[in-house]
C-alpha atoms as a PDB file:
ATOM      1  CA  UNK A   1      11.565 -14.708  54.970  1.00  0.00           C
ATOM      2  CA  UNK A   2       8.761 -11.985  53.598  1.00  0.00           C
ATOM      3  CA  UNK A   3       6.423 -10.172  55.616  1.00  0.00           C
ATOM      4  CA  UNK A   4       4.321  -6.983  55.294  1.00  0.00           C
ATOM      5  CA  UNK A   5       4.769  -3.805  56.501  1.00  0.00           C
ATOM      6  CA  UNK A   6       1.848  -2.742  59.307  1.00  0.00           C
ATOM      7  CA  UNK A   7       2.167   0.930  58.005  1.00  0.00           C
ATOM      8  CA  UNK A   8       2.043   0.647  54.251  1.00  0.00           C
ATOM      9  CA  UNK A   9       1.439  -2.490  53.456  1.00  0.00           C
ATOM     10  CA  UNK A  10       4.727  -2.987  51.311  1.00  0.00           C
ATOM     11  CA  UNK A  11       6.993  -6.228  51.164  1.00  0.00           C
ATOM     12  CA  UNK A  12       9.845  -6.542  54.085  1.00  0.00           C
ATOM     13  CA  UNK A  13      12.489  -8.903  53.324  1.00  0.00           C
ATOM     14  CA  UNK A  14      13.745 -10.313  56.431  1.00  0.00           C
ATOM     15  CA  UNK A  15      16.943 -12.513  56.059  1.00  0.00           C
ATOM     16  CA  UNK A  16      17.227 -15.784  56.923  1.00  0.00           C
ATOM     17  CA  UNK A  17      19.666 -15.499  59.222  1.00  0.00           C
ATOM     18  CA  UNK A  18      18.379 -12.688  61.046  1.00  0.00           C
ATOM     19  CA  UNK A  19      18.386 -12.788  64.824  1.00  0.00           C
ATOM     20  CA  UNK A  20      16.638 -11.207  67.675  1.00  0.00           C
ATOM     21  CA  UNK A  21      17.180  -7.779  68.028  1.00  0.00           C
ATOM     22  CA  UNK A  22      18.006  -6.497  64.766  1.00  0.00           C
ATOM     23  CA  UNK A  23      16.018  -3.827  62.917  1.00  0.00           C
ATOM     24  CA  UNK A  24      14.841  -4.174  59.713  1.00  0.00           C
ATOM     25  CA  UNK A  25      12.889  -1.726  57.741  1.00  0.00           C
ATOM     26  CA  UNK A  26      10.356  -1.088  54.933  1.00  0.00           C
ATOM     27  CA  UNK A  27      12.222  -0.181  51.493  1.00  0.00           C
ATOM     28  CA  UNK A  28       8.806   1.306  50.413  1.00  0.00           C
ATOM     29  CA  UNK A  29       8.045   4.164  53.685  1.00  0.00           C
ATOM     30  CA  UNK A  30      11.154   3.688  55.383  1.00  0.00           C
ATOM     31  CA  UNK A  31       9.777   2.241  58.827  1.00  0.00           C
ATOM     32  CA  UNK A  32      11.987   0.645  60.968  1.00  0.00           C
ATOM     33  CA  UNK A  33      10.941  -2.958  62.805  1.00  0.00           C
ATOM     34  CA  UNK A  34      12.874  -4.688  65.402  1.00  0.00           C
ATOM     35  CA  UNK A  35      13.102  -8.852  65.143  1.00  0.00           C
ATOM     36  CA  UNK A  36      11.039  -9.350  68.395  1.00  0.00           C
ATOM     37  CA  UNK A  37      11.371 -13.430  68.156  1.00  0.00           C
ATOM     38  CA  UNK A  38      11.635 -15.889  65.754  1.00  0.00           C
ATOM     39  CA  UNK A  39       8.824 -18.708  65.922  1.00  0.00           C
ATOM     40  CA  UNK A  40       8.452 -21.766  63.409  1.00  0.00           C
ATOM     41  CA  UNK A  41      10.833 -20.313  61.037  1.00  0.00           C
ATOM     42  CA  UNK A  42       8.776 -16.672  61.277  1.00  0.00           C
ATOM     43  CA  UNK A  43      10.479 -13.363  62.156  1.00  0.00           C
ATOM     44  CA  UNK A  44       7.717 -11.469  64.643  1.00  0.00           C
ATOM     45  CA  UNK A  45       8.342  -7.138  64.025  1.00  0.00           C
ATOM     46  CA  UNK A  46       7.562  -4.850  66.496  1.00  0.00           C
ATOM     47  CA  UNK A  47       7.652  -1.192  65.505  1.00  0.00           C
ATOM     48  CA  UNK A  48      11.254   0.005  66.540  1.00  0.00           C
ATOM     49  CA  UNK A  49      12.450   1.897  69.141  1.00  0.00           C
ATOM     50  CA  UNK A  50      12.646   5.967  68.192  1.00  0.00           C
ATOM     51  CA  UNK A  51      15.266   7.208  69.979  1.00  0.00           C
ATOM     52  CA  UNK A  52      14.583  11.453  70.786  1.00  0.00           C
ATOM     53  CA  UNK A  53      17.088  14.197  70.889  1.00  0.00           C
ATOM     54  CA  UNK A  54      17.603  15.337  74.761  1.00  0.00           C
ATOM     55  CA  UNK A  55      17.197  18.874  74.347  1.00  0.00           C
ATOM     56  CA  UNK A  56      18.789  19.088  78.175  1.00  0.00           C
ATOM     57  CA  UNK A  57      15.610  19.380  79.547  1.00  0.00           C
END
């Protein structure tokens, strides 16, 4: 499965057995996507997750 990257545009291979959940990312900018469902064969991305360093505050 191909699909484009919302940020740059570039190609995002997403494999075929890919399941929900897992994160895939843009070879061209580096953006990371997480599998959000799978519909008709189609992997739907939503941006992924950024997890921030608790500074202890």
């Amino acid at each position: 499965m191909n699909t484009k990257c919302a940020e740059c545009d570039g190609p995002i291979n997403v494999p075929n057995d890919v399941i929900v959940g897992e994160i895939v990312s843009c070879r061209d900018c580096g953006v990371e996507y997480e599998v959000s469902e799978i519909r008709g064969g189609v992997a739907l991305l939503k941006p992924a997750e950024t997890v921030e360093e608790d500074w202890g505050e």
